[in-house]
PDB file of N, CA and C in Angstrom:
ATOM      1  N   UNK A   1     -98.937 -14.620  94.668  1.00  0.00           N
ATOM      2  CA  UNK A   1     -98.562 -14.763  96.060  1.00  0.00           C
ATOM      3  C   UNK A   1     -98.706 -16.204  96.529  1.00  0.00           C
ATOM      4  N   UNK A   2     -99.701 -16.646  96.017  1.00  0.00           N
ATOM      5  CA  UNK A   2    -100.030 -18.121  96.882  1.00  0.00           C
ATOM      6  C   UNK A   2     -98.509 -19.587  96.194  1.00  0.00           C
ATOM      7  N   UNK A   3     -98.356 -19.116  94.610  1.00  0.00           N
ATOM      8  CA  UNK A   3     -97.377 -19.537  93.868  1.00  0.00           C
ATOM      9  C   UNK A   3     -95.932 -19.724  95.044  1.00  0.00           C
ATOM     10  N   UNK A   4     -95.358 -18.206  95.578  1.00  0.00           N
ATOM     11  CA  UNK A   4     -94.539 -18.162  96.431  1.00  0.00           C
ATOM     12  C   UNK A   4     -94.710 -18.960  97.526  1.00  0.00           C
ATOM     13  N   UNK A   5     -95.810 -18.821  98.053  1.00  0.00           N
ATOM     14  CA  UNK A   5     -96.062 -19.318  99.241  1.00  0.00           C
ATOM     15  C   UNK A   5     -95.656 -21.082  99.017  1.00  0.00           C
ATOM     16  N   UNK A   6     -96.497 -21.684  97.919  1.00  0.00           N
ATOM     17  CA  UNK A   6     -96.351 -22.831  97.779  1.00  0.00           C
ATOM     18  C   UNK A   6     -94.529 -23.385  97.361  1.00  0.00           C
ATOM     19  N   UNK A   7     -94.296 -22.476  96.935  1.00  0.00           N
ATOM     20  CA  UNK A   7     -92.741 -22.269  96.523  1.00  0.00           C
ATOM     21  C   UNK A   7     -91.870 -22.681  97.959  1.00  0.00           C
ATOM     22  N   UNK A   8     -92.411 -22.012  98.456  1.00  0.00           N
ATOM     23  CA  UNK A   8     -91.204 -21.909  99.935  1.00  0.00           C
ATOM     24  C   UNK A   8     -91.579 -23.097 100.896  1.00  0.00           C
ATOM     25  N   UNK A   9     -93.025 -23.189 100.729  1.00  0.00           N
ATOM     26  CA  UNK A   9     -92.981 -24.750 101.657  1.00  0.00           C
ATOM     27  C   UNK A   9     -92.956 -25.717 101.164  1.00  0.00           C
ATOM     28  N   UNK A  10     -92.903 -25.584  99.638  1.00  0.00           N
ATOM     29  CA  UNK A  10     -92.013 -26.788  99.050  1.00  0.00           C
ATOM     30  C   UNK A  10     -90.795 -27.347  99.401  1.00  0.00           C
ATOM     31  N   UNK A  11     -89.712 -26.180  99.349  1.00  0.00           N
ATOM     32  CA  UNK A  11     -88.503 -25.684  99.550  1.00  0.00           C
ATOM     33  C   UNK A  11     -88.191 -26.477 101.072  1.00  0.00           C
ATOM     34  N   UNK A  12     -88.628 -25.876 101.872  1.00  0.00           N
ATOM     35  CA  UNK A  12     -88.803 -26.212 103.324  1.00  0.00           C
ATOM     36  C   UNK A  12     -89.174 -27.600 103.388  1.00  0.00           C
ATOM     37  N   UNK A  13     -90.291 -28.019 102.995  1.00  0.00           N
ATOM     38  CA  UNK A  13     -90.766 -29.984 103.160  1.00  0.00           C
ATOM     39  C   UNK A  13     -89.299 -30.667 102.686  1.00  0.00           C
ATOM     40  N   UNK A  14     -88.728 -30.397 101.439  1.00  0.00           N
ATOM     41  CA  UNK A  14     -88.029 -31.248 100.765  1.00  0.00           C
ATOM     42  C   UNK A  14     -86.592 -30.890 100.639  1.00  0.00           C
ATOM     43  N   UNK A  15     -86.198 -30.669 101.853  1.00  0.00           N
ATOM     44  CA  UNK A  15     -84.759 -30.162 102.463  1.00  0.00           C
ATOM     45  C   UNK A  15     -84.543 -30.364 103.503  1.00  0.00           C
ATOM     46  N   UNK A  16     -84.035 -30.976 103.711  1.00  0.00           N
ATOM     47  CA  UNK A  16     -83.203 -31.759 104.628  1.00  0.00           C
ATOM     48  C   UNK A  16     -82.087 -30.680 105.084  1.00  0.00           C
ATOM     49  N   UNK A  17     -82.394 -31.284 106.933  1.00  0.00           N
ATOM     50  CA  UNK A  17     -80.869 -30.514 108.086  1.00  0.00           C
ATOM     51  C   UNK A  17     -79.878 -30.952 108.862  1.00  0.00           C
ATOM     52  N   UNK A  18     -80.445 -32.759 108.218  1.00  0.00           N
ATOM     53  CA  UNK A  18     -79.633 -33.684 108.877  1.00  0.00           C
ATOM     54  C   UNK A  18     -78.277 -33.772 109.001  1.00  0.00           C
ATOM     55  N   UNK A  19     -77.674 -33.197 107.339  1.00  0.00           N
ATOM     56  CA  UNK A  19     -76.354 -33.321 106.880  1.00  0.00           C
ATOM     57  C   UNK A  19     -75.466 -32.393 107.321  1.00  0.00           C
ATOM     58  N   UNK A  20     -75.769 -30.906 108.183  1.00  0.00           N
ATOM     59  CA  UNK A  20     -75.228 -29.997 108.601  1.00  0.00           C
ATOM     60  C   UNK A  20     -74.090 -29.872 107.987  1.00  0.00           C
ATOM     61  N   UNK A  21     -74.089 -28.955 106.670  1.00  0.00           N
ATOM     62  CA  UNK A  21     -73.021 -29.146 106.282  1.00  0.00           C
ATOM     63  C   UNK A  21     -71.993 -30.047 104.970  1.00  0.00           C
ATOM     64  N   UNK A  22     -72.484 -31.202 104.907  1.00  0.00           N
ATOM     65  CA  UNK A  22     -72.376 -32.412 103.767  1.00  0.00           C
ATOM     66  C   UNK A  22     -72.914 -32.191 103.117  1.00  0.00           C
ATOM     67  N   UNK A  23     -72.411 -32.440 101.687  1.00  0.00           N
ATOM     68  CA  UNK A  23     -73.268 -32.499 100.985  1.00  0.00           C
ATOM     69  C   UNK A  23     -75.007 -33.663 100.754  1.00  0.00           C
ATOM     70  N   UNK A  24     -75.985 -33.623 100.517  1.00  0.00           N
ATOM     71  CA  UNK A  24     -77.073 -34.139 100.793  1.00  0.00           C
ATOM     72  C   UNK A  24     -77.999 -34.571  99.416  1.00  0.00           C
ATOM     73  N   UNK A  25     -78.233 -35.923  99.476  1.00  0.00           N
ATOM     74  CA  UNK A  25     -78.788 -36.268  97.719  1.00  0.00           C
ATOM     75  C   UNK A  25     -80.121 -35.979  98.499  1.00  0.00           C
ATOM     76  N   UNK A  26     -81.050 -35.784  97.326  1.00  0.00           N
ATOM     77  CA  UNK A  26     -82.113 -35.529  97.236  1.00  0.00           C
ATOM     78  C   UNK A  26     -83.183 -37.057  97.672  1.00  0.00           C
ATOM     79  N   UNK A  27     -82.152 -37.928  96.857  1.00  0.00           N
ATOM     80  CA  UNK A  27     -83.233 -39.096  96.690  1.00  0.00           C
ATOM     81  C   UNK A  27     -82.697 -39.850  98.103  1.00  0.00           C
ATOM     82  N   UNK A  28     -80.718 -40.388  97.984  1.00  0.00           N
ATOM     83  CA  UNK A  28     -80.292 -40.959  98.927  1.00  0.00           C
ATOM     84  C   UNK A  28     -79.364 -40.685  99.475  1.00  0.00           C
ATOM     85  N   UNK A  29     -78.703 -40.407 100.526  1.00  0.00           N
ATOM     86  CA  UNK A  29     -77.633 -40.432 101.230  1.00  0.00           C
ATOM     87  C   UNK A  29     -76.882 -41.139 102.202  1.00  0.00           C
ATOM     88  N   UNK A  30     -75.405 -41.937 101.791  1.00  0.00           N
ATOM     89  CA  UNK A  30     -74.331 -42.290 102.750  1.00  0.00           C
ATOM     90  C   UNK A  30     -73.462 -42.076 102.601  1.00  0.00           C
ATOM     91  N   UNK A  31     -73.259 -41.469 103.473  1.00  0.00           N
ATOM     92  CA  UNK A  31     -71.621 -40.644 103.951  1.00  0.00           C
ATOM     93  C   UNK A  31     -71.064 -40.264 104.573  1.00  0.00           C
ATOM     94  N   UNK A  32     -69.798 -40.544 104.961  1.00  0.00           N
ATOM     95  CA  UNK A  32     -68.712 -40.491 106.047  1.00  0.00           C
ATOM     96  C   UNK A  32     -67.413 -39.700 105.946  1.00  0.00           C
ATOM     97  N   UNK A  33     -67.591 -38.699 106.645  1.00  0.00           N
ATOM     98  CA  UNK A  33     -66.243 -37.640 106.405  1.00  0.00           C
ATOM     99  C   UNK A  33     -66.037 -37.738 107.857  1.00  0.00           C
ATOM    100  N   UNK A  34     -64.566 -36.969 107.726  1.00  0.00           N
ATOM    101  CA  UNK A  34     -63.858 -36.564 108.964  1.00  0.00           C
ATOM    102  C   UNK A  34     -64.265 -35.426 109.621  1.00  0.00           C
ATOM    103  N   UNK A  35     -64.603 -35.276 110.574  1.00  0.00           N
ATOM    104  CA  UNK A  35     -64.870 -33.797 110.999  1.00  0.00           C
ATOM    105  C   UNK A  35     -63.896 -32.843 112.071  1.00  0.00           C
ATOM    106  N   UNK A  36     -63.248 -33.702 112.620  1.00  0.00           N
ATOM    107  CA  UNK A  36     -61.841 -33.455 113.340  1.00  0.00           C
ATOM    108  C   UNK A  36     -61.001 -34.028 113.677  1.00  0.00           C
ATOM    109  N   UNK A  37     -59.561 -34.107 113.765  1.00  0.00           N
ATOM    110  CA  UNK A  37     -58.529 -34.515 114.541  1.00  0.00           C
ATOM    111  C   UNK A  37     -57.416 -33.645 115.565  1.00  0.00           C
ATOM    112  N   UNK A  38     -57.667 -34.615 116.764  1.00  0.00           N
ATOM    113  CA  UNK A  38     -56.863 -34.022 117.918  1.00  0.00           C
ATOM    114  C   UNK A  38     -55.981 -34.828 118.267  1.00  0.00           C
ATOM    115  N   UNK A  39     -54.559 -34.655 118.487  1.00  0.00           N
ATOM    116  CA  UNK A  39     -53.794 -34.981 118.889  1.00  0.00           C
ATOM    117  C   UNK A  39     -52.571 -34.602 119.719  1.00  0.00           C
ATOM    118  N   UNK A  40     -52.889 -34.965 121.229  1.00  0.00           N
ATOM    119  CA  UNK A  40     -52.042 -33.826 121.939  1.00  0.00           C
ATOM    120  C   UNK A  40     -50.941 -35.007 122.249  1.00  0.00           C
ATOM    121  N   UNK A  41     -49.894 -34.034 123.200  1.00  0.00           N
ATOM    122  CA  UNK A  41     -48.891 -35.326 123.537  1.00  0.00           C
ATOM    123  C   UNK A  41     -49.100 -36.751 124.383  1.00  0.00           C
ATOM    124  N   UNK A  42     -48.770 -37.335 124.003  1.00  0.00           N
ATOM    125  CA  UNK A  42     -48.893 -38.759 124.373  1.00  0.00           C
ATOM    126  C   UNK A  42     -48.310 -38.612 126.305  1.00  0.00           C
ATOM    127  N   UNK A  43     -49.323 -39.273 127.056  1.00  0.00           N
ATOM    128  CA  UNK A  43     -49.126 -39.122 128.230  1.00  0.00           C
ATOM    129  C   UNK A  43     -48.159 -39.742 128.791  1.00  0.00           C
ATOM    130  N   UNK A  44     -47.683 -39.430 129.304  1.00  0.00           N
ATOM    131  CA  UNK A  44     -46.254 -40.203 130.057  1.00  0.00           C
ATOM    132  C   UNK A  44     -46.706 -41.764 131.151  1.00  0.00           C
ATOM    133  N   UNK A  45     -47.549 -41.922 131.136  1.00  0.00           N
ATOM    134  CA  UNK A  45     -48.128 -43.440 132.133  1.00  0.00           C
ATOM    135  C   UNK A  45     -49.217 -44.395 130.887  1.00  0.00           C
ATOM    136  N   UNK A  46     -48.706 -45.037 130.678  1.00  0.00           N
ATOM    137  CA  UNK A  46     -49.092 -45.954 129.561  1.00  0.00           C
ATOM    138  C   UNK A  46     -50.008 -45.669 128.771  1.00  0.00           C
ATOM    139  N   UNK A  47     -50.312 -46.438 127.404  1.00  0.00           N
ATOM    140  CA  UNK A  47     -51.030 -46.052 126.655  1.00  0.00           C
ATOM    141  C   UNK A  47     -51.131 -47.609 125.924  1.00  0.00           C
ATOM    142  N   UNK A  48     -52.391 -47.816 125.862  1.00  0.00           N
ATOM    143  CA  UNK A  48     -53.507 -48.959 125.328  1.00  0.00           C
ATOM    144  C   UNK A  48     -54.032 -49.063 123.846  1.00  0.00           C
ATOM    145  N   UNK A  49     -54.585 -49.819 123.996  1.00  0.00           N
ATOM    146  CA  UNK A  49     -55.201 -50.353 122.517  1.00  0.00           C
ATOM    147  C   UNK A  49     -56.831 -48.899 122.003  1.00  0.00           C
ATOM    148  N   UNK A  50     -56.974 -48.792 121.209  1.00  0.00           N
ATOM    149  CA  UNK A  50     -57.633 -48.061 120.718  1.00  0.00           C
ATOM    150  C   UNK A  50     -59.698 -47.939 121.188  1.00  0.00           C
ATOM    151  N   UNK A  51     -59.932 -47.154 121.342  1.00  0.00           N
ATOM    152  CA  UNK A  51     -61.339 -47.056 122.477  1.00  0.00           C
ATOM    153  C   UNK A  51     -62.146 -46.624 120.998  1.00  0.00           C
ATOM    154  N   UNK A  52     -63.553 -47.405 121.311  1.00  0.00           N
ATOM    155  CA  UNK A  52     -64.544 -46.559 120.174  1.00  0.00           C
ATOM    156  C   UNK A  52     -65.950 -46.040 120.850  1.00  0.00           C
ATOM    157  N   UNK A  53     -66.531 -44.706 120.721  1.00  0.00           N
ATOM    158  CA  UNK A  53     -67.791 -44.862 120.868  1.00  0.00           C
ATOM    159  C   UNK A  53     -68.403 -43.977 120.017  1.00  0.00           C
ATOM    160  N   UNK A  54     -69.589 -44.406 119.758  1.00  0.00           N
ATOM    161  CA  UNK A  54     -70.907 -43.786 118.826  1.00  0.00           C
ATOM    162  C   UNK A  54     -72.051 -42.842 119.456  1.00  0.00           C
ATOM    163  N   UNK A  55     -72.094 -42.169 118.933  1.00  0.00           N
ATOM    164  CA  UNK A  55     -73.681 -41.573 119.470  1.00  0.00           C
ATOM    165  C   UNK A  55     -74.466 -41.150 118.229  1.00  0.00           C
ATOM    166  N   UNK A  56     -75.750 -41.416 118.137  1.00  0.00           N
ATOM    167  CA  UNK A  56     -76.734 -41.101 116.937  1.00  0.00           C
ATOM    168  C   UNK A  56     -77.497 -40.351 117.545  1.00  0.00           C
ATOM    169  N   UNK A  57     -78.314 -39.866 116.309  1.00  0.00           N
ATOM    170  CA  UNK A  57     -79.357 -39.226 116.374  1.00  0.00           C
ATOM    171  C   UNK A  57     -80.808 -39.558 115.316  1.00  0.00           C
ATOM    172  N   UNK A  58     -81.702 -39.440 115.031  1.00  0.00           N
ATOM    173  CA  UNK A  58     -82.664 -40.240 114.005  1.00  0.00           C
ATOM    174  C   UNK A  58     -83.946 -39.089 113.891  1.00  0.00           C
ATOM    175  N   UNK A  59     -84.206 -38.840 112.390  1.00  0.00           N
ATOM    176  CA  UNK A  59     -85.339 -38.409 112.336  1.00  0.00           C
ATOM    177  C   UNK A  59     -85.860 -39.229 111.258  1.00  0.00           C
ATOM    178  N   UNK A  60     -87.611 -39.170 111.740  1.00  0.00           N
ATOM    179  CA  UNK A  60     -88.177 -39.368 110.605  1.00  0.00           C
ATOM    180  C   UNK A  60     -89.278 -38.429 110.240  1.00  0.00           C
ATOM    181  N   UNK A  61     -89.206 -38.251 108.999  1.00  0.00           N
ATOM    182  CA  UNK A  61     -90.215 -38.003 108.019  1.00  0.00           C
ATOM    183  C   UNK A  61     -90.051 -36.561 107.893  1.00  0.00           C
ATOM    184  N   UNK A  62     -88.946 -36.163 108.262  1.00  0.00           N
ATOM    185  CA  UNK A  62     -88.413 -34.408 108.615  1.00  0.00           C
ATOM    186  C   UNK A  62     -89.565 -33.842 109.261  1.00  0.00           C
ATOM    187  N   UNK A  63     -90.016 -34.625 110.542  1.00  0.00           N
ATOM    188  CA  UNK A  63     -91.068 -33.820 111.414  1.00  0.00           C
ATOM    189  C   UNK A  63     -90.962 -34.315 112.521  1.00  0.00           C
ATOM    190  N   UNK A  64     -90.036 -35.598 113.088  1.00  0.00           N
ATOM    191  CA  UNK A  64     -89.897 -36.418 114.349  1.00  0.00           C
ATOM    192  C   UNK A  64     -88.350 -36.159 114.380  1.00  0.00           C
ATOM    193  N   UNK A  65     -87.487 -35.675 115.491  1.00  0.00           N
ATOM    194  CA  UNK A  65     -85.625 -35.957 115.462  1.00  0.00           C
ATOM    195  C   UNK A  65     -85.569 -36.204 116.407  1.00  0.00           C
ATOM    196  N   UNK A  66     -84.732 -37.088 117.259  1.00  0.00           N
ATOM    197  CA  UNK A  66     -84.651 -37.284 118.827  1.00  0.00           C
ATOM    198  C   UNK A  66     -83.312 -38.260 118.788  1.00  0.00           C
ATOM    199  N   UNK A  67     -82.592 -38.416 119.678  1.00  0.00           N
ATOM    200  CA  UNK A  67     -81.267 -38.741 120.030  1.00  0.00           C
ATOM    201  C   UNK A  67     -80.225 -37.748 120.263  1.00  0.00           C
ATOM    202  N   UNK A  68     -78.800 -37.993 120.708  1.00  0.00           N
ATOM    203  CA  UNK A  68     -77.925 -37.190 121.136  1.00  0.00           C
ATOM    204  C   UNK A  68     -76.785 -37.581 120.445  1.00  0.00           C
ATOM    205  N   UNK A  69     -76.280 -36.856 119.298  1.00  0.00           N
ATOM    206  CA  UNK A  69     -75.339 -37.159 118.310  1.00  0.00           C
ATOM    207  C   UNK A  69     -73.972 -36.525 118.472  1.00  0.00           C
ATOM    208  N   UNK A  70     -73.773 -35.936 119.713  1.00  0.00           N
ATOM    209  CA  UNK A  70     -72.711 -34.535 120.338  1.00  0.00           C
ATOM    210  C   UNK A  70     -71.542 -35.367 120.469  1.00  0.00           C
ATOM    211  N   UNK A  71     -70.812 -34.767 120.485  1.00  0.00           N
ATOM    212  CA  UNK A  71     -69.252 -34.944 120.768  1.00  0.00           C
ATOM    213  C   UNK A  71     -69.070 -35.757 122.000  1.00  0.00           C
ATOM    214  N   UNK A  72     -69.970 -34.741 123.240  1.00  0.00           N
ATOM    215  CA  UNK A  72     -70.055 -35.753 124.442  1.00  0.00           C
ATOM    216  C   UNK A  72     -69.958 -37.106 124.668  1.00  0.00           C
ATOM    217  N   UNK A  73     -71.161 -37.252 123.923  1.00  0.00           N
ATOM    218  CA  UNK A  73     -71.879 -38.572 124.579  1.00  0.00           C
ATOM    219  C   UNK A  73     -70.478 -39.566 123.611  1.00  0.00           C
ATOM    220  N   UNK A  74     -70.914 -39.570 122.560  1.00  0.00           N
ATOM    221  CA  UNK A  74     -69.726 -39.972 121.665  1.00  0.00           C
ATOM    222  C   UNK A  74     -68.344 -40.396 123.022  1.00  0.00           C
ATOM    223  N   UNK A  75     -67.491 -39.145 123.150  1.00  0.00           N
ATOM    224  CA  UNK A  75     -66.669 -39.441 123.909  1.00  0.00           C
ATOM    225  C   UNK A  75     -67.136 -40.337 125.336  1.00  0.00           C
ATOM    226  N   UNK A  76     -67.876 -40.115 126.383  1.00  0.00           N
ATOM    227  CA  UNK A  76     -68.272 -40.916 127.219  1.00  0.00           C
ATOM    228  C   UNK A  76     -68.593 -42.289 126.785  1.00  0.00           C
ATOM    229  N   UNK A  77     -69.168 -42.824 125.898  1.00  0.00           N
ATOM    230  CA  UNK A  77     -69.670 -44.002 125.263  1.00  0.00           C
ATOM    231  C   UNK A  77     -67.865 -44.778 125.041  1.00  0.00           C
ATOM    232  N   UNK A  78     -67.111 -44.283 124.620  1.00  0.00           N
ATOM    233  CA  UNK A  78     -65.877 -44.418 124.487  1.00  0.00           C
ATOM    234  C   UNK A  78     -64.895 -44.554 125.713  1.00  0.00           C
ATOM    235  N   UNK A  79     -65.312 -43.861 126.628  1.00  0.00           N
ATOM    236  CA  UNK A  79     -64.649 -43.967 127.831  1.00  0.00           C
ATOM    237  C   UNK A  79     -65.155 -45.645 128.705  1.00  0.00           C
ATOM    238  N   UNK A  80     -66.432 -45.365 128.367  1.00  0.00           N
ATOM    239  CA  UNK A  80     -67.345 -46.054 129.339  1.00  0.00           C
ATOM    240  C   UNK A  80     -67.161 -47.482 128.961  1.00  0.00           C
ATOM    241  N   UNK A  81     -66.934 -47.855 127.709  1.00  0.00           N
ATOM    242  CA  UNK A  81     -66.721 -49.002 126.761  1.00  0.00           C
ATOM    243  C   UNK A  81     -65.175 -49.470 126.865  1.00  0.00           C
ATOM    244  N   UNK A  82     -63.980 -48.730 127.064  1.00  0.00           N
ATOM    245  CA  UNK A  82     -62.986 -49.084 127.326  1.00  0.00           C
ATOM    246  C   UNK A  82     -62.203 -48.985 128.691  1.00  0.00           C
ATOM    247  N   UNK A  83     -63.120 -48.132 129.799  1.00  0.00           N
ATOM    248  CA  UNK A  83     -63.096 -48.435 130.859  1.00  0.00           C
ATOM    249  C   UNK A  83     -61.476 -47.535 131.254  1.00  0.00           C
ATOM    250  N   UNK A  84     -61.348 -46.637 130.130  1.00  0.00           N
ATOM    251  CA  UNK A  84     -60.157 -45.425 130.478  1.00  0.00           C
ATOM    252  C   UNK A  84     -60.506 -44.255 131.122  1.00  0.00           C
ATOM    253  N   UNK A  85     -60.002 -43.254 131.527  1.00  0.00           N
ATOM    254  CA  UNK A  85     -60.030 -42.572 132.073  1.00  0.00           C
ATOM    255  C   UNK A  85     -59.809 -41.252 131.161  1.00  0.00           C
ATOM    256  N   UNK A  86     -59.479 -41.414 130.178  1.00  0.00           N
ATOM    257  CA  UNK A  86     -59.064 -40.139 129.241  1.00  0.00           C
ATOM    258  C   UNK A  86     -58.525 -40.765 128.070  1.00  0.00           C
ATOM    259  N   UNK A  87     -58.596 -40.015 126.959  1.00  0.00           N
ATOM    260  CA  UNK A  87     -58.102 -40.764 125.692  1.00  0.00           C
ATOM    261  C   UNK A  87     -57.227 -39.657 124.856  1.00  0.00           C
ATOM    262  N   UNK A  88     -56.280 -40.249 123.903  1.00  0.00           N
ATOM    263  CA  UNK A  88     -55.519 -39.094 123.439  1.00  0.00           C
ATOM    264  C   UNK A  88     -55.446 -39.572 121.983  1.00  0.00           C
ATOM    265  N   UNK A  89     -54.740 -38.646 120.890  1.00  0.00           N
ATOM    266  CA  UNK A  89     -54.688 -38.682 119.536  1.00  0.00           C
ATOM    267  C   UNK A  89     -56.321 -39.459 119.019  1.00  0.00           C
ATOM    268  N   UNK A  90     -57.609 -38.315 119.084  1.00  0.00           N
ATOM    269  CA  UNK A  90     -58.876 -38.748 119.279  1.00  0.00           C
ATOM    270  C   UNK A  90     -58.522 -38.951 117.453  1.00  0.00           C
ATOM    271  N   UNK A  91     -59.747 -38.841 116.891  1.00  0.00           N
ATOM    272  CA  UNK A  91     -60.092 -38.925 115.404  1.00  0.00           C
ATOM    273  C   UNK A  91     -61.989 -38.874 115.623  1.00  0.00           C
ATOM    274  N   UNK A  92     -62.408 -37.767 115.238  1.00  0.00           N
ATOM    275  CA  UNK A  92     -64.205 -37.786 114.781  1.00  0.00           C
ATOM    276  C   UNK A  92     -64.924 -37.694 113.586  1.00  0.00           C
ATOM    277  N   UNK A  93     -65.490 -39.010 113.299  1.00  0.00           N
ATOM    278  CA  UNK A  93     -66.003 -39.249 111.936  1.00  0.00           C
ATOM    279  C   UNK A  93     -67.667 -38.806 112.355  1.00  0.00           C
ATOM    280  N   UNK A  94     -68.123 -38.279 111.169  1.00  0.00           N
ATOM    281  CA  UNK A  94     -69.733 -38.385 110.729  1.00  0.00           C
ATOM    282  C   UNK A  94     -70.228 -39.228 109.898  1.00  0.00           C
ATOM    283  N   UNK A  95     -71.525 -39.477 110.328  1.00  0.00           N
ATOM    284  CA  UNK A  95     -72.194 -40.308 109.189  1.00  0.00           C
ATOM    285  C   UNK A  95     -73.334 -40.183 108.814  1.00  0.00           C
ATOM    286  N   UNK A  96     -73.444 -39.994 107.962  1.00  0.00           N
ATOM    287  CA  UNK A  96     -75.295 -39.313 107.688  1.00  0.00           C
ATOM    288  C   UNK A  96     -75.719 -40.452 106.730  1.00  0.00           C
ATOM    289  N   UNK A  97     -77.013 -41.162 106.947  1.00  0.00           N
ATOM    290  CA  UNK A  97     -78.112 -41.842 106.303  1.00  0.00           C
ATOM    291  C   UNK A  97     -79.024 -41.069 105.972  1.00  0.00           C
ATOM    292  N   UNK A  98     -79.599 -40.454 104.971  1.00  0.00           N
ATOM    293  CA  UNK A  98     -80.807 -40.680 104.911  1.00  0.00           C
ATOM    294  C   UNK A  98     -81.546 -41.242 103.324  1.00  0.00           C
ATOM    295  N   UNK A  99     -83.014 -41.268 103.204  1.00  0.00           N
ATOM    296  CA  UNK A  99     -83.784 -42.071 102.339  1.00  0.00           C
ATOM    297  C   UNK A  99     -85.006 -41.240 102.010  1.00  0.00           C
ATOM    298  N   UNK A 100     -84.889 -40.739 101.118  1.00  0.00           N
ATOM    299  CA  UNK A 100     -85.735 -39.462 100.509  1.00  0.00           C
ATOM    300  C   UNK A 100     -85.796 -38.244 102.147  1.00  0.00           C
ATOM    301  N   UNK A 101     -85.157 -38.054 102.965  1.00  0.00           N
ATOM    302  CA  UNK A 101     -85.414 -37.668 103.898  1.00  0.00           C
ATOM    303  C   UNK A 101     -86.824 -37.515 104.820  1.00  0.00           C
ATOM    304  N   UNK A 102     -87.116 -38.858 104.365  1.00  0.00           N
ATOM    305  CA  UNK A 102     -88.248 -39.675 105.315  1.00  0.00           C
ATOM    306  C   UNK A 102     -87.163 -40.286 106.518  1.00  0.00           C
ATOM    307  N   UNK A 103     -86.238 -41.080 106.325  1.00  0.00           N
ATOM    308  CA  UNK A 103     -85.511 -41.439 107.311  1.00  0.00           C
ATOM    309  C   UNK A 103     -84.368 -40.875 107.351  1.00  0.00           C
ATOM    310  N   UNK A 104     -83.436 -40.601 108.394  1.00  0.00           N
ATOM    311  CA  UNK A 104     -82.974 -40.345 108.361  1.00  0.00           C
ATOM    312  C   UNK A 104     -81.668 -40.422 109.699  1.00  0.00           C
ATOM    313  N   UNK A 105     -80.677 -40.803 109.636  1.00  0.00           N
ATOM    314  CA  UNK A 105     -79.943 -40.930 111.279  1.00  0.00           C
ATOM    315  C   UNK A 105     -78.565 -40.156 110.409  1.00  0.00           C
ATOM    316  N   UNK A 106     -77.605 -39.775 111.484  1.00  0.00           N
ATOM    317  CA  UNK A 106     -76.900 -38.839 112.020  1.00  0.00           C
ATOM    318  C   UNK A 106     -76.139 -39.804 113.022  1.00  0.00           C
ATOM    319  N   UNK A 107     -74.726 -39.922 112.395  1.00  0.00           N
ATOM    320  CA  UNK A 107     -73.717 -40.479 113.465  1.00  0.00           C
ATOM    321  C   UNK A 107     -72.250 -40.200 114.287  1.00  0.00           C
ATOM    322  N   UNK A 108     -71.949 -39.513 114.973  1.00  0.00           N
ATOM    323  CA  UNK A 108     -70.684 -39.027 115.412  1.00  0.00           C
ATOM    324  C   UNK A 108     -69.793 -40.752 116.294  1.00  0.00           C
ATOM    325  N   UNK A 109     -68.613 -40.625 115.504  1.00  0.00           N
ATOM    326  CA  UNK A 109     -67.654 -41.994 115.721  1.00  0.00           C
ATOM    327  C   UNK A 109     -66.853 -41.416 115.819  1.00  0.00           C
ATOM    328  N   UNK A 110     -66.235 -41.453 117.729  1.00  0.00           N
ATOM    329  CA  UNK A 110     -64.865 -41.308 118.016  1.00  0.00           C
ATOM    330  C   UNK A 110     -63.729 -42.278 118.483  1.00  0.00           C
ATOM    331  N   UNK A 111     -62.670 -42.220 117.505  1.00  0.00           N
ATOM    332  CA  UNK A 111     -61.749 -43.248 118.251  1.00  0.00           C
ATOM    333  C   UNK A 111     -60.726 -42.370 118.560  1.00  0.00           C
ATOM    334  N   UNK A 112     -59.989 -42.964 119.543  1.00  0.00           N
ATOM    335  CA  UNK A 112     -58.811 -42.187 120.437  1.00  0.00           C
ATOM    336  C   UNK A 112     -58.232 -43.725 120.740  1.00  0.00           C
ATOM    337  N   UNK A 113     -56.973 -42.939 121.265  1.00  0.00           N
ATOM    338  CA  UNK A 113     -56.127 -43.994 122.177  1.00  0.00           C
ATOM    339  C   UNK A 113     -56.375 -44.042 123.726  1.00  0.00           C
ATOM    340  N   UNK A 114     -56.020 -45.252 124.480  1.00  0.00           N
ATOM    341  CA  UNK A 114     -56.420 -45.600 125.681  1.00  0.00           C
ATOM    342  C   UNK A 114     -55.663 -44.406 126.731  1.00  0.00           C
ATOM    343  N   UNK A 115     -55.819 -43.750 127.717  1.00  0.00           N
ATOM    344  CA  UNK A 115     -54.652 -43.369 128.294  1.00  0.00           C
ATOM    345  C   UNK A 115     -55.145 -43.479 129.810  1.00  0.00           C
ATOM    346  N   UNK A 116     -54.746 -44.487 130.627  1.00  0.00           N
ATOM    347  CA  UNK A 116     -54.943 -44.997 131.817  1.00  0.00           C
ATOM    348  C   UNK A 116     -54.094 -44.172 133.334  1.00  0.00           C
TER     349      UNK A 116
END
């Protein structure tokens, strides 16, 4: 019994939840996939140069996580930075760091087009 026991919080310490999904190295991880594309019709009142924003998130030591890595903020950071009002044909990338999953950050990158 104690074998199991030690089994499962092994299991648990040395697994990582950062990657939601991605695949996840044991020792290191960087990597950047796509996680969606939207593209609705192009608005009829002009359209601008391309808007970016980021939002992270960071844990360490798989016992500390704090930041806001959501779609939201992402998009607002993007708005707020290009000073549009709405954006169209978006694109959302991920990015996961981590380092024996002692460190670890979590990145959502959206670019869209300007639409004023």
């Amino acid at each position: 019994m104690k074998r199991l026991i030690a089994s499962v919080a092994a299991g648990l310490l040395f697994s990582g939840c950062a990657a939601l999904g991605a695949p996840v190295g044991a020792i290191f991880t960087a990597e950047t996939y796509t996680q969606s594309y939207f593209s609705p019709t192009q608005p009829l009142s002009g359209s601008g140069a391309d808007a970016h924003g980021e939002s992270c998130s960071m844990g360490i030591l798989g016992l500390i996580a704090f930041g806001d890595a959501g779609y939201d903020a992402a998009y607002k950071a993007a708005l707020t930075t290009s000073g549009a009002s709405s954006l169209y044909d978006i694109r959302v990338d991920k990015k996961v760091f981590s380092i024996l999953g002692l460190y670890t950050t979590y990145c959502t990158e959206l670019t869209g087009r300007v639409a004023k």
